[in-house]
PDB file of N, CA and C in Angstrom:
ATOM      1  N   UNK A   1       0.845  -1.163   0.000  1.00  0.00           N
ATOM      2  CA  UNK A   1       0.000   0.000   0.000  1.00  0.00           C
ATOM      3  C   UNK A   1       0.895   1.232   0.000  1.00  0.00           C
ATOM      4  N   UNK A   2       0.196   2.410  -0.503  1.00  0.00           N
ATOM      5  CA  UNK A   2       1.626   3.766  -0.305  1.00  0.00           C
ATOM      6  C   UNK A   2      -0.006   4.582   0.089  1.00  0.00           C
ATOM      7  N   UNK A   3       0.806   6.104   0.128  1.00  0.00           N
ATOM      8  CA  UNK A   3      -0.040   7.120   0.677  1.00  0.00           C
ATOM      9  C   UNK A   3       1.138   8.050   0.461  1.00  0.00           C
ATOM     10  N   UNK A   4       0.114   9.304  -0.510  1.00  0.00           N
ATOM     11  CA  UNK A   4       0.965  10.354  -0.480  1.00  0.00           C
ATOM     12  C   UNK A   4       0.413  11.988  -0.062  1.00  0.00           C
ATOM     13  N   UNK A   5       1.382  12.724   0.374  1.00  0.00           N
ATOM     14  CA  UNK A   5       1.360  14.008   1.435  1.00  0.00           C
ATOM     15  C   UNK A   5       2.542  14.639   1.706  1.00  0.00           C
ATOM     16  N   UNK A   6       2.449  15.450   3.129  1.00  0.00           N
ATOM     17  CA  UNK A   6       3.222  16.452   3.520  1.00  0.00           C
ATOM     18  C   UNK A   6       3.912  15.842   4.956  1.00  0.00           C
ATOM     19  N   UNK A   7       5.144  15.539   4.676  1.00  0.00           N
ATOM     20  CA  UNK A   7       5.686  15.055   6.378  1.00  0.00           C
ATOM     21  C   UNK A   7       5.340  16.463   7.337  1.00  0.00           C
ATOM     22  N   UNK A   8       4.974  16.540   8.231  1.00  0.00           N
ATOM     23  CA  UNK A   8       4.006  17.194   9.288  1.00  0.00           C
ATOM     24  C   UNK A   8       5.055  16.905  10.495  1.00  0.00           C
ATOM     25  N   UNK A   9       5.391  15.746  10.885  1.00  0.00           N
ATOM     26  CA  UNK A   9       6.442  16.177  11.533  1.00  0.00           C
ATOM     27  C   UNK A   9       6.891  14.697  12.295  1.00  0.00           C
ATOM     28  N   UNK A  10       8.116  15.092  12.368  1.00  0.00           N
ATOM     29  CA  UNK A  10       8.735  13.392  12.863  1.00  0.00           C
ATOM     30  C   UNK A  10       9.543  13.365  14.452  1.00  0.00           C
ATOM     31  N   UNK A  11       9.217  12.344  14.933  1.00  0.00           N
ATOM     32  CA  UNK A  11      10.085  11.856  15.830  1.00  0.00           C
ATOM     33  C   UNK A  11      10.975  11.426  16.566  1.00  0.00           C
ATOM     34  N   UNK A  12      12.046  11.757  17.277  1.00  0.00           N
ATOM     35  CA  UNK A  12      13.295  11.054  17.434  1.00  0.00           C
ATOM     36  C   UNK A  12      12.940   9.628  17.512  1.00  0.00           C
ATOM     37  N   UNK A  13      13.823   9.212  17.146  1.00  0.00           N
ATOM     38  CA  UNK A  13      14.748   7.997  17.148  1.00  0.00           C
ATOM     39  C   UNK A  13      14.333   7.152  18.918  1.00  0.00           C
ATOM     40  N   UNK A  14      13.766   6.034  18.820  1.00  0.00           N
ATOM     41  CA  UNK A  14      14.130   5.419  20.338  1.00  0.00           C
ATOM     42  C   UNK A  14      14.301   4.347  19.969  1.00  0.00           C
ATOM     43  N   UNK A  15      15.260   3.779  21.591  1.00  0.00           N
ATOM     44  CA  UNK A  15      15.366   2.616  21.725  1.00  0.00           C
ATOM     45  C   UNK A  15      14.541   1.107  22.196  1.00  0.00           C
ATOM     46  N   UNK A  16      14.193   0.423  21.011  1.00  0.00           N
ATOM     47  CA  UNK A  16      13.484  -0.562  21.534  1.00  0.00           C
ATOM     48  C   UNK A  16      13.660  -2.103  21.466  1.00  0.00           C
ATOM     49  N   UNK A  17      14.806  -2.164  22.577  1.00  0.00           N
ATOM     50  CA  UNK A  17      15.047  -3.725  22.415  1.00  0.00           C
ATOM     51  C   UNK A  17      16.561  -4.087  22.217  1.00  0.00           C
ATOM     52  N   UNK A  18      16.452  -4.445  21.025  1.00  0.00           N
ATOM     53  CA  UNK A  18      17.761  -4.545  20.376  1.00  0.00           C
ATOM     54  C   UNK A  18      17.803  -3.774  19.522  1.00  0.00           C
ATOM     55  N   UNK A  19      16.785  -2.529  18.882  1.00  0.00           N
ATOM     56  CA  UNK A  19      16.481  -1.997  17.811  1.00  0.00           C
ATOM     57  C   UNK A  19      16.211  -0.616  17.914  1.00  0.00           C
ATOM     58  N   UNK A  20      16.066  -0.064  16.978  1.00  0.00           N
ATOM     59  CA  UNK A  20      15.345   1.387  16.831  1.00  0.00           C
ATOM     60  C   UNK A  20      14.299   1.597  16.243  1.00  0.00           C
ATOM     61  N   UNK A  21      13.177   2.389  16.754  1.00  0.00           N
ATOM     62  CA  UNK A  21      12.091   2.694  15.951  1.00  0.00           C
ATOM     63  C   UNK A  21      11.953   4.373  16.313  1.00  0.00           C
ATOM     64  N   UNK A  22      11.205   4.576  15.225  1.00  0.00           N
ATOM     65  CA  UNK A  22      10.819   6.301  14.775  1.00  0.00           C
ATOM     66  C   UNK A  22       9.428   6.349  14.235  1.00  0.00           C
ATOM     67  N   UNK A  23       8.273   6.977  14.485  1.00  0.00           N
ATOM     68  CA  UNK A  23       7.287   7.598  14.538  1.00  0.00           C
ATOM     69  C   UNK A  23       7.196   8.555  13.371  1.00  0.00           C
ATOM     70  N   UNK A  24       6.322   8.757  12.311  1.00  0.00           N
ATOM     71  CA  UNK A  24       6.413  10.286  11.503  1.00  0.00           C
ATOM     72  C   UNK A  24       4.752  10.368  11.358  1.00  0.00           C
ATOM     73  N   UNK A  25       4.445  11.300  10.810  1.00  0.00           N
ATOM     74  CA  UNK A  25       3.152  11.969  10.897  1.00  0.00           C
ATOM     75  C   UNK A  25       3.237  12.595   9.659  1.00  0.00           C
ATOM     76  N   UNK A  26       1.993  11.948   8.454  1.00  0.00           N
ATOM     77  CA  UNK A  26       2.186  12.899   7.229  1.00  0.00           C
ATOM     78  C   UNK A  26       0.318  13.003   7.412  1.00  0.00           C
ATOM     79  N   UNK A  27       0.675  14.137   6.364  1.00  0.00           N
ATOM     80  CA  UNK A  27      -0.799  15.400   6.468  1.00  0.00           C
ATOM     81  C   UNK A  27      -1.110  15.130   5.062  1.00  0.00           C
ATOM     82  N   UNK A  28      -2.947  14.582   5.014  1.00  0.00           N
ATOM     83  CA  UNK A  28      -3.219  14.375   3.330  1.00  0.00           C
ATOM     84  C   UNK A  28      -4.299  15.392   3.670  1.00  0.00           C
ATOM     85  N   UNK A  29      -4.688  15.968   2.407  1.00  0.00           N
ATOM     86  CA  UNK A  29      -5.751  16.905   2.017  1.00  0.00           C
ATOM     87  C   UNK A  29      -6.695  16.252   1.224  1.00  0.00           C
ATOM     88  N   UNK A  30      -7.926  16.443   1.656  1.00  0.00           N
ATOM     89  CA  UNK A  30      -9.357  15.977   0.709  1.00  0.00           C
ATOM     90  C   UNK A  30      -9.842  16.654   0.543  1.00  0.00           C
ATOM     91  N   UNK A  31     -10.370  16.812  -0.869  1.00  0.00           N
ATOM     92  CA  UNK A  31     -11.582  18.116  -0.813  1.00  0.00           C
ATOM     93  C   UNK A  31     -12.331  17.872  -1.745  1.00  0.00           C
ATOM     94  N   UNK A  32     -13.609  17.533  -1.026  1.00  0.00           N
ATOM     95  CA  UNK A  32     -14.806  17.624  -1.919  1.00  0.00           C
ATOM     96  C   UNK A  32     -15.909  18.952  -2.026  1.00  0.00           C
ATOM     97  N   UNK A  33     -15.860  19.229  -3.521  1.00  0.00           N
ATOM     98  CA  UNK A  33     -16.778  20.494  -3.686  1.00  0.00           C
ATOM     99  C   UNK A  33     -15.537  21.693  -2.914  1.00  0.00           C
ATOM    100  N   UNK A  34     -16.762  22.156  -2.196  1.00  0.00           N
ATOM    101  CA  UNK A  34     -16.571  23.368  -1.501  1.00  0.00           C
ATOM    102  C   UNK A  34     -15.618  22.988  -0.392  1.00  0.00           C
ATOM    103  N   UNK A  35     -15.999  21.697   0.563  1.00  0.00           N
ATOM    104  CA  UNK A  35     -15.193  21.275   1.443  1.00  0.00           C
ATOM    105  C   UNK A  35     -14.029  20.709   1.596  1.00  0.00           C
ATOM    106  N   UNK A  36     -12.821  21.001   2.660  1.00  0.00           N
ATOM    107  CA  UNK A  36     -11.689  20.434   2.391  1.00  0.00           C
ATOM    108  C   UNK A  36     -11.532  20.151   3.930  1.00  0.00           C
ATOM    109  N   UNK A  37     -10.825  19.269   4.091  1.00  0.00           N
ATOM    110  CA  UNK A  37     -10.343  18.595   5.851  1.00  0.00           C
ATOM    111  C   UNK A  37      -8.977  17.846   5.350  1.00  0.00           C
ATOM    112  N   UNK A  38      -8.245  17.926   6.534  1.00  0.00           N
ATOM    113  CA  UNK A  38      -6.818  17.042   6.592  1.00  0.00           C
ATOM    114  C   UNK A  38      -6.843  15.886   7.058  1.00  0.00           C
ATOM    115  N   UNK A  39      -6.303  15.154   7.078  1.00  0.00           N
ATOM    116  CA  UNK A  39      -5.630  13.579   7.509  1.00  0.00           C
ATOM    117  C   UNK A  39      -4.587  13.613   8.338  1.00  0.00           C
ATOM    118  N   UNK A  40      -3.891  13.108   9.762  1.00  0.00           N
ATOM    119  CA  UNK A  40      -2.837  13.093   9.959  1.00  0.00           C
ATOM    120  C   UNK A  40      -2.559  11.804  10.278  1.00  0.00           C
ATOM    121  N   UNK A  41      -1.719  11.175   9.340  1.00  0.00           N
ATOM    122  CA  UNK A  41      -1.442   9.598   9.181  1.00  0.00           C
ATOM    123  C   UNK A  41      -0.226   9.367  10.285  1.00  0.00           C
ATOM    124  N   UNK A  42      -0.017   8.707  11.174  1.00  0.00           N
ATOM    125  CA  UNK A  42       1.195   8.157  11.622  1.00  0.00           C
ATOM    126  C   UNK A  42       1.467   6.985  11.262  1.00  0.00           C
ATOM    127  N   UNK A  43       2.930   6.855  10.985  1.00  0.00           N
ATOM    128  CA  UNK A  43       3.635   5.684  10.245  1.00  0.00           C
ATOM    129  C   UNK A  43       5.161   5.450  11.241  1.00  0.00           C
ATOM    130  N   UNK A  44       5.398   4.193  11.611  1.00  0.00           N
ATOM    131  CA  UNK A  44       6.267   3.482  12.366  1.00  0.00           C
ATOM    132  C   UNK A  44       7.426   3.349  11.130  1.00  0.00           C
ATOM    133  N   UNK A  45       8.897   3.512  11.578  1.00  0.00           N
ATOM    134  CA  UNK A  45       9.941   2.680  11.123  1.00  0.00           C
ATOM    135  C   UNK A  45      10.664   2.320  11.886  1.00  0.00           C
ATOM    136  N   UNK A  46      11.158   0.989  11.898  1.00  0.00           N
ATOM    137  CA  UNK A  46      11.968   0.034  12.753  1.00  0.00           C
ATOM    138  C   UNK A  46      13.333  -0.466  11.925  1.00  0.00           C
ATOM    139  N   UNK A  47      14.303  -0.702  13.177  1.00  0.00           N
ATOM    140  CA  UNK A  47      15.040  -1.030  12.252  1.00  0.00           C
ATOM    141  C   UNK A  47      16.329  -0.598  11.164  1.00  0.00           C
ATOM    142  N   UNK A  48      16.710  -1.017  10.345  1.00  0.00           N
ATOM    143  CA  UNK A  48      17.310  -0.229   9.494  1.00  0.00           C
ATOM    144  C   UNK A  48      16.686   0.491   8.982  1.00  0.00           C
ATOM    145  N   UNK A  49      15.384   1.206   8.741  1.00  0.00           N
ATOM    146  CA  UNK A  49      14.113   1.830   7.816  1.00  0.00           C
ATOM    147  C   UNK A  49      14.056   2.973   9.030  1.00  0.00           C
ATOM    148  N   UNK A  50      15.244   3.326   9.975  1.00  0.00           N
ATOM    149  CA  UNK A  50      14.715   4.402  10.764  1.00  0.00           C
ATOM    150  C   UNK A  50      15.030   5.722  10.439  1.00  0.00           C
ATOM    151  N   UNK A  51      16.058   5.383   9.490  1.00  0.00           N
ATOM    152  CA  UNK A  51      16.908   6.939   8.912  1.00  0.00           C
ATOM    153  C   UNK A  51      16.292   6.668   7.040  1.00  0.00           C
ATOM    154  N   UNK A  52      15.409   6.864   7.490  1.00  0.00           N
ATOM    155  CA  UNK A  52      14.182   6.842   6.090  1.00  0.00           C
ATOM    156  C   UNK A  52      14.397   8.239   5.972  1.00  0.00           C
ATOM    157  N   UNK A  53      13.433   8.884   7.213  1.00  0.00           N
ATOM    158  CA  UNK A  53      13.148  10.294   7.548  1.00  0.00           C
ATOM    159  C   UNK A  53      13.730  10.368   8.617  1.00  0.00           C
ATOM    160  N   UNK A  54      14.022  12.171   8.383  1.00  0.00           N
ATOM    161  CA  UNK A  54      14.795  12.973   9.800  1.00  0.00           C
ATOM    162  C   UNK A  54      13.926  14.087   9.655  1.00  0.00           C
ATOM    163  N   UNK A  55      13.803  14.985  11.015  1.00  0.00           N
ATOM    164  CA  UNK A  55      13.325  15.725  11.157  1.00  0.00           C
ATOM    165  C   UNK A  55      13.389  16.893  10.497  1.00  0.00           C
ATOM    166  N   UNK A  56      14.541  16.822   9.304  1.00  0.00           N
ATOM    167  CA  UNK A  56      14.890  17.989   8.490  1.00  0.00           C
ATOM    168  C   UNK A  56      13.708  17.614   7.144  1.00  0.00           C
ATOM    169  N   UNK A  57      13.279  16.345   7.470  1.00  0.00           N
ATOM    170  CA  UNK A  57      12.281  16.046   6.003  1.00  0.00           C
ATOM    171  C   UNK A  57      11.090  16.995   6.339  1.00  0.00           C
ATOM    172  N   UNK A  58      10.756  17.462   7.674  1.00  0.00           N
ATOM    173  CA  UNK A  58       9.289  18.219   7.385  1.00  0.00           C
ATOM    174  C   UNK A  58       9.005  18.948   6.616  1.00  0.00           C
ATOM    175  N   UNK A  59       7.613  18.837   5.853  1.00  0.00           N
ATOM    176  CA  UNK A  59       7.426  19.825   5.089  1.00  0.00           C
ATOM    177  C   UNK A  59       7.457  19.209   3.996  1.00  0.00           C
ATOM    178  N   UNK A  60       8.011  18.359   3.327  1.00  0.00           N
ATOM    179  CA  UNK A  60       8.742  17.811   2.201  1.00  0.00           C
ATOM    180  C   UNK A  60       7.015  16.830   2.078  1.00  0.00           C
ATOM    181  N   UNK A  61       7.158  16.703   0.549  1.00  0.00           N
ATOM    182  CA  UNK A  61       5.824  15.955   0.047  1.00  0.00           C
ATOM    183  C   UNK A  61       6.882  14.150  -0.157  1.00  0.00           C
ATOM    184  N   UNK A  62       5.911  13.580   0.324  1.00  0.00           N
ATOM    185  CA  UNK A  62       6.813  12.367  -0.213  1.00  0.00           C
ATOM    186  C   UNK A  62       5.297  11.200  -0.158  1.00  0.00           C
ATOM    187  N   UNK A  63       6.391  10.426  -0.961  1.00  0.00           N
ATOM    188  CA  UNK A  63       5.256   8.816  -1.119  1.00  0.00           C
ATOM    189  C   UNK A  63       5.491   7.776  -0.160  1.00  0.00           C
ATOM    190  N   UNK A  64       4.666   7.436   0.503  1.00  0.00           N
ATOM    191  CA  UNK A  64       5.135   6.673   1.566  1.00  0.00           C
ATOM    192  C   UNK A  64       4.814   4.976   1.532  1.00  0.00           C
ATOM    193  N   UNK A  65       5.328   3.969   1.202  1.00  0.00           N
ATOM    194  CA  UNK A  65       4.986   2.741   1.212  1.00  0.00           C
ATOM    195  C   UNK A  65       4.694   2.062   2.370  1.00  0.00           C
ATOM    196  N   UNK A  66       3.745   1.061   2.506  1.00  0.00           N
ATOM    197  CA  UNK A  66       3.999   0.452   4.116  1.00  0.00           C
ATOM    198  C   UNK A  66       2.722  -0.605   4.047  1.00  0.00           C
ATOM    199  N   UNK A  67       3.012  -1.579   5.439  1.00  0.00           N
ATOM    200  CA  UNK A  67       2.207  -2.618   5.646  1.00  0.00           C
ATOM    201  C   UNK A  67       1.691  -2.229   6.686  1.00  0.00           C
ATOM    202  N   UNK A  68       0.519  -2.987   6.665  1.00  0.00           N
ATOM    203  CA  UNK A  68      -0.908  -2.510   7.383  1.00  0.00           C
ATOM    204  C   UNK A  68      -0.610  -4.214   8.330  1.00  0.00           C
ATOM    205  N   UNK A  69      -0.213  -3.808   9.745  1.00  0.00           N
ATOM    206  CA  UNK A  69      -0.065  -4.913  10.285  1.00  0.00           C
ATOM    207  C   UNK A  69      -1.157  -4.553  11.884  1.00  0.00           C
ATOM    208  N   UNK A  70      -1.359  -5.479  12.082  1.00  0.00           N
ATOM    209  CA  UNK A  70      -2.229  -5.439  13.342  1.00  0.00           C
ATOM    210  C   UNK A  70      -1.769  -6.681  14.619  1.00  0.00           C
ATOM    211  N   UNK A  71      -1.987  -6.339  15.691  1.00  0.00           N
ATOM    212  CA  UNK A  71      -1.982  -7.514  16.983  1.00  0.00           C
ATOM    213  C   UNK A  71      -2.535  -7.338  18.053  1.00  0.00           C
ATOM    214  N   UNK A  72      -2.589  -8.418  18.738  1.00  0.00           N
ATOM    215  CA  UNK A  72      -3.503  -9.000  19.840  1.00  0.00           C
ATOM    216  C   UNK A  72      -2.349  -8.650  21.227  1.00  0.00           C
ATOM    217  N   UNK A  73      -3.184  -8.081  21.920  1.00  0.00           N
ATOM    218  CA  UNK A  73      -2.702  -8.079  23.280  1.00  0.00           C
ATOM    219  C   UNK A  73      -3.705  -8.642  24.833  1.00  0.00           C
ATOM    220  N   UNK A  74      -2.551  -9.169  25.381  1.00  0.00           N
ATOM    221  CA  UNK A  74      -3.703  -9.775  26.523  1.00  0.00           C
ATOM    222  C   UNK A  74      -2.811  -9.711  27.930  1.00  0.00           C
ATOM    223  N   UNK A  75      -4.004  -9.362  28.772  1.00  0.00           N
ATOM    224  CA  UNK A  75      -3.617  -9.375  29.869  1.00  0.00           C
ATOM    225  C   UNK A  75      -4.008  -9.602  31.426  1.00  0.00           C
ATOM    226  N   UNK A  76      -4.150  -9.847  32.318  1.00  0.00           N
ATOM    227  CA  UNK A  76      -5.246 -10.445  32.972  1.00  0.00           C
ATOM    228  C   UNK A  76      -6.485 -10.331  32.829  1.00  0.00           C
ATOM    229  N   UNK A  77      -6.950 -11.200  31.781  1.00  0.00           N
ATOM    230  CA  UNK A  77      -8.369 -11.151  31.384  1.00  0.00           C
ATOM    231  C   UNK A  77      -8.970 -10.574  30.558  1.00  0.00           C
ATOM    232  N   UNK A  78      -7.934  -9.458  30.344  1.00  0.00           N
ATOM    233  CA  UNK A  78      -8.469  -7.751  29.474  1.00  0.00           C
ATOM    234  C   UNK A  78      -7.737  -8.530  28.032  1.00  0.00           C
ATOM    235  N   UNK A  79      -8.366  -8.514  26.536  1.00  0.00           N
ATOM    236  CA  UNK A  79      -7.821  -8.605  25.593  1.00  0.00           C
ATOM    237  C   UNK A  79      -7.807  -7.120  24.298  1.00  0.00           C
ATOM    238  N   UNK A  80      -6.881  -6.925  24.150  1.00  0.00           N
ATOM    239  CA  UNK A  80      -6.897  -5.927  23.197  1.00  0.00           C
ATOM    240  C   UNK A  80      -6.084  -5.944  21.672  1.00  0.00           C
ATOM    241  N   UNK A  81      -6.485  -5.421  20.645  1.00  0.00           N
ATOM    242  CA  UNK A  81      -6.214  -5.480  19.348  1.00  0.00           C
ATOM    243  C   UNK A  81      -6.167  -3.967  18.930  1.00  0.00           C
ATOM    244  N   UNK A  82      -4.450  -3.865  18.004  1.00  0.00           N
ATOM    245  CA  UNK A  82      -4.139  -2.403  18.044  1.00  0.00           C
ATOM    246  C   UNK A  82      -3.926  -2.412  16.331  1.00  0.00           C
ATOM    247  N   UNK A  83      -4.110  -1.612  15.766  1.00  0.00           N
ATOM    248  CA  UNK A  83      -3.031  -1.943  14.157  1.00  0.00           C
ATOM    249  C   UNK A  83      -1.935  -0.778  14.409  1.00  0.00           C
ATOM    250  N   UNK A  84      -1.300  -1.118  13.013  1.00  0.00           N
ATOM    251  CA  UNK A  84      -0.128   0.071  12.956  1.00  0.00           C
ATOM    252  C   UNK A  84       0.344  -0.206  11.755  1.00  0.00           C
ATOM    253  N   UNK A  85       0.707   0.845  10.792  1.00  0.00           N
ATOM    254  CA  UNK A  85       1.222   1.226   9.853  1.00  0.00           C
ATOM    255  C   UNK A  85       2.798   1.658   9.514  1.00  0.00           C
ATOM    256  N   UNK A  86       3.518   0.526   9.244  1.00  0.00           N
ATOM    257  CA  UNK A  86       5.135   0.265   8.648  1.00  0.00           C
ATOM    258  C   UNK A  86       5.131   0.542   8.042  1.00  0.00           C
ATOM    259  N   UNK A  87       6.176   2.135   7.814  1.00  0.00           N
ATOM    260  CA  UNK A  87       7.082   1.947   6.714  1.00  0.00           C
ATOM    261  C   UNK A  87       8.037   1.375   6.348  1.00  0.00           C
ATOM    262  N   UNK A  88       7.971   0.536   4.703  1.00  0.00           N
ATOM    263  CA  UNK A  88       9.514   0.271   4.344  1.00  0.00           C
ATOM    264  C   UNK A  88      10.283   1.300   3.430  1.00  0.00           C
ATOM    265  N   UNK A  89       9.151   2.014   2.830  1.00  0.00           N
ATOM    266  CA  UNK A  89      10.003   2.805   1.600  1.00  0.00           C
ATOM    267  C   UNK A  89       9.545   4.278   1.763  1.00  0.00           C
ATOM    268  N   UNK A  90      10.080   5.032   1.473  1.00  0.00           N
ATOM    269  CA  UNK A  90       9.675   6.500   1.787  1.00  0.00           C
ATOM    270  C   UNK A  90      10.049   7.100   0.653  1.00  0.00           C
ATOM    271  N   UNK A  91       9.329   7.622  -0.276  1.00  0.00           N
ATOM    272  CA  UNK A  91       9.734   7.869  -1.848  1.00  0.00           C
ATOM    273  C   UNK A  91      10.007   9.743  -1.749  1.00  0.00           C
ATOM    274  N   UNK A  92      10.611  10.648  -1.449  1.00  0.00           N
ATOM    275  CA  UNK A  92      10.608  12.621  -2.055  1.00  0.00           C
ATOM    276  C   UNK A  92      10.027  12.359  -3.302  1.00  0.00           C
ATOM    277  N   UNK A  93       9.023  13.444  -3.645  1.00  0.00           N
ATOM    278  CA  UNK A  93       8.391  13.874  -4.690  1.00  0.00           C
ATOM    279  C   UNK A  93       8.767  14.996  -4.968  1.00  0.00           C
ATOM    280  N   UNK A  94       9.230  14.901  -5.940  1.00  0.00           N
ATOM    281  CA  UNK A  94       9.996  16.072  -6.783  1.00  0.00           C
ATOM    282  C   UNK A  94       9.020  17.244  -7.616  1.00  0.00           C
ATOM    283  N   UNK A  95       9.270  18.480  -7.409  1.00  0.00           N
ATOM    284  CA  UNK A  95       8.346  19.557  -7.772  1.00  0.00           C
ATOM    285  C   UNK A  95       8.692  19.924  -9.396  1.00  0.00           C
ATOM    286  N   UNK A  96       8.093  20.460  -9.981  1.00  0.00           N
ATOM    287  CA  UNK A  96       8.517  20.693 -11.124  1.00  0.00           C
ATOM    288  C   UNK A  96       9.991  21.796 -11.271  1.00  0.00           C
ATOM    289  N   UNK A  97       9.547  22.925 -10.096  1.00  0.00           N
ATOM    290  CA  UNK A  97      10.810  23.941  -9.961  1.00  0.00           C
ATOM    291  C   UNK A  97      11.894  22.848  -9.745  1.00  0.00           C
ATOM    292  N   UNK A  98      11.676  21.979  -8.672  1.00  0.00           N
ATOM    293  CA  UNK A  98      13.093  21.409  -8.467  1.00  0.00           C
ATOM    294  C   UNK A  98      13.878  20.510  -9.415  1.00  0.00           C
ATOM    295  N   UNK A  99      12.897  19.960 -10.361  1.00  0.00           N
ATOM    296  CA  UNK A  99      13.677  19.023 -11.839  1.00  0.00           C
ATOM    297  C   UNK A  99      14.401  20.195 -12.470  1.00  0.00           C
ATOM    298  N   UNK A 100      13.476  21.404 -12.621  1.00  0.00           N
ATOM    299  CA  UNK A 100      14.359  22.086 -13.219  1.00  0.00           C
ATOM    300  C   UNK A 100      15.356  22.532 -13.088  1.00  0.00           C
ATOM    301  N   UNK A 101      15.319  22.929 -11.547  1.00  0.00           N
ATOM    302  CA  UNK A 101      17.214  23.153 -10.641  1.00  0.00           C
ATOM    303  C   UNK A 101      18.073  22.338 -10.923  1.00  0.00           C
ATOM    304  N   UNK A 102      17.675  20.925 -11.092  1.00  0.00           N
ATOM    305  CA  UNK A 102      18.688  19.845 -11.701  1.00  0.00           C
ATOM    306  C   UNK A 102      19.446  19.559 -12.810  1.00  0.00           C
ATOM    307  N   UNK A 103      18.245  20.006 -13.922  1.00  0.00           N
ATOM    308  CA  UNK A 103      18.767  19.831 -15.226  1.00  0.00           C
ATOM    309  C   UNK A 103      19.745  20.720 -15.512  1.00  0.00           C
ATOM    310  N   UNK A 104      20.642  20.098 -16.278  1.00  0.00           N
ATOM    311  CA  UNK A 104      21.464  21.044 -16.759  1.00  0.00           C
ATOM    312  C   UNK A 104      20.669  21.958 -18.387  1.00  0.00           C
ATOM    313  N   UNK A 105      21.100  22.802 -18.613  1.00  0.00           N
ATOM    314  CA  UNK A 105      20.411  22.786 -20.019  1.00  0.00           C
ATOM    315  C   UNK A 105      21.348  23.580 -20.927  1.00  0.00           C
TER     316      UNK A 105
END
């Protein structure tokens, strides 16, 4: 699955385990007709996938890939079920001004 938007804003880096995971938050826009409302998606990276994004990406439009994973938690008696959204791939979307900064011509 992907989803694309505005990184809105990201998270340090923690330690979990033997590993690292990072938190980011991207902002989608809908607008139907007259009406428009935002989205603020949070997306997990673990792992080597933690220096995807840094906090210098805010702002930046990008494509975001990821698995839609969910689990079961239990605990005296109490059972609970959470999902969460992995990223593996984090794509920058390039503006038209900025191809053009590139090209040579």
């Amino acid at each position: 699955m992907n989803l694309t938007g505005t990184i809105h804003e990201v998270m340090p880096a923690i330690q979990r385990g033997k590993g690292q995971s990072r938190k980011f938050v991207v902002k989608t826009t809908t607008t139907n007709g007259d009406k428009q409302w935002n989205d603020y998606i949070t997306f997990e990276l673990w792992g080597d996938k933690v220096d995807l994004v840094s906090e210098g990406d805010t702002g930046k439009e990008v494509t975001v890939h990821y698995n839609l994973r969910g689990n079961r938690w239990e605990k005296d008696g109490t059972t609970k079920y959470f999902n969460s959204l992995q990223a593996w791939k984090v794509e920058a979307n390039q503006t038209d001004e900025e191809y053009y900064e590139e090209q040579p011509f």
